[in-house]
Protein backbone atom coordinates (compact mmCIF):
# COMPACT_ATOMS: atom_id res chain seq x y z
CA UNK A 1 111.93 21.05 -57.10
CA UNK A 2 110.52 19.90 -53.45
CA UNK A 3 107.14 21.32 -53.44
CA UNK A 4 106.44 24.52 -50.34
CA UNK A 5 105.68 23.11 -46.72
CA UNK A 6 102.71 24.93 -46.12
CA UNK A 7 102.71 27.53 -43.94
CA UNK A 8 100.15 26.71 -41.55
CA UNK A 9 97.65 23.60 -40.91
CA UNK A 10 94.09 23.96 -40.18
CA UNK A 11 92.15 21.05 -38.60
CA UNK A 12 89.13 20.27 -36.72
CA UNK A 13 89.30 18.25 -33.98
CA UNK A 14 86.41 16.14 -32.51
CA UNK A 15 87.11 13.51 -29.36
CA UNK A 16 84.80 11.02 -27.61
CA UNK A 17 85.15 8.60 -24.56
CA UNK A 18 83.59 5.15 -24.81
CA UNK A 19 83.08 3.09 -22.15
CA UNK A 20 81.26 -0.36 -23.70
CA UNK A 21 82.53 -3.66 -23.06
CA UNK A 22 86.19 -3.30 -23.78
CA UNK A 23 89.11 -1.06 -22.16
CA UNK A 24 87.62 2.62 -21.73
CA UNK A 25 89.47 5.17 -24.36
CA UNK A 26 89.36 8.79 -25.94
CA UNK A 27 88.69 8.27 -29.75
CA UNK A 28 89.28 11.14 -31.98
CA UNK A 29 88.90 12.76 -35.76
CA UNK A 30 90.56 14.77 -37.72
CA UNK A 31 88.47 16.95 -40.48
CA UNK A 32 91.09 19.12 -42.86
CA UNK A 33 89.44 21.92 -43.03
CA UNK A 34 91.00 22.67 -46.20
CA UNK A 35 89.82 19.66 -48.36
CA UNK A 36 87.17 17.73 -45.77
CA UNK A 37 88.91 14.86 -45.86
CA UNK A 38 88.38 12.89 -42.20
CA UNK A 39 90.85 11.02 -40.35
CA UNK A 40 90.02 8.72 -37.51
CA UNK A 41 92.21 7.51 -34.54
CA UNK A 42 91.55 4.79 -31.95
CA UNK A 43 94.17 5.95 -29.79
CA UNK A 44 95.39 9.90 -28.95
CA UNK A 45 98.46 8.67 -29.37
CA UNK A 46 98.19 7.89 -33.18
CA UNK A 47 96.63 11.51 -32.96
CA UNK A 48 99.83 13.36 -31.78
CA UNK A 49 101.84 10.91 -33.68
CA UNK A 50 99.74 11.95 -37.05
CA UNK A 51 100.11 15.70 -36.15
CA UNK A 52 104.11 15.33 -34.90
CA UNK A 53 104.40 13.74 -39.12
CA UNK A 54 102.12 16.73 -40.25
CA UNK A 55 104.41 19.61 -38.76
CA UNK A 56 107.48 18.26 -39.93
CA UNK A 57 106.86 17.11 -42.76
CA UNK A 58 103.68 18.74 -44.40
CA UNK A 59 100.42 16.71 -44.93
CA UNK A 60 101.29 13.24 -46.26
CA UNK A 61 99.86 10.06 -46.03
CA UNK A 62 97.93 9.52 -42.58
CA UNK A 63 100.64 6.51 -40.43
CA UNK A 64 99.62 3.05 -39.06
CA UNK A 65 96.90 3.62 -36.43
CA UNK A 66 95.23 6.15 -38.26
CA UNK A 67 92.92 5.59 -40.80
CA UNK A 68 90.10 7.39 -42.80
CA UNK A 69 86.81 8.33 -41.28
CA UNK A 70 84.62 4.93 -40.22
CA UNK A 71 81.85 3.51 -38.33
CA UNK A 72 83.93 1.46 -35.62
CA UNK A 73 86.05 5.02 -35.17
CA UNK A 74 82.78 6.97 -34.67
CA UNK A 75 81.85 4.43 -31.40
């Protein structure tokens, strides 16, 4: 039996600019508020790519460009 997709997803998002000595970019995190797991993203577009997986699938594993909470994410 293929387990319920929940019914509704519940996130809080944080974003940041850096500047530094590379390309500037938006950074961004994920926290689920449901278990506090963190997600971090170098790009936004691994961010909409992560949420586009979430809604249409339900949450699974996070995809390539996203990875867990880190200090090079947090810039």
């Amino acid at each position: 039996m293929k387990p319920e997709q929940p019914r509704y997803l519940a996130y809080l998002l944080r974003l940041w600019y850096v500047g530094g000595n590379g390309e500037p970019a938006w950074r961004a995190s994920l926290e689920d508020a449901q278990t506090g797991e963190r997600l971090g993203f170098a790009h936004l577009a691994a961010l909409v790519a992560f949420l586009e997986q979430a809604t249409r699938t339900g949450p699974t594993s996070p995809p390539s460009g996203c990875c867990s909470d880190s200090a090079e994410n947090r810039e």
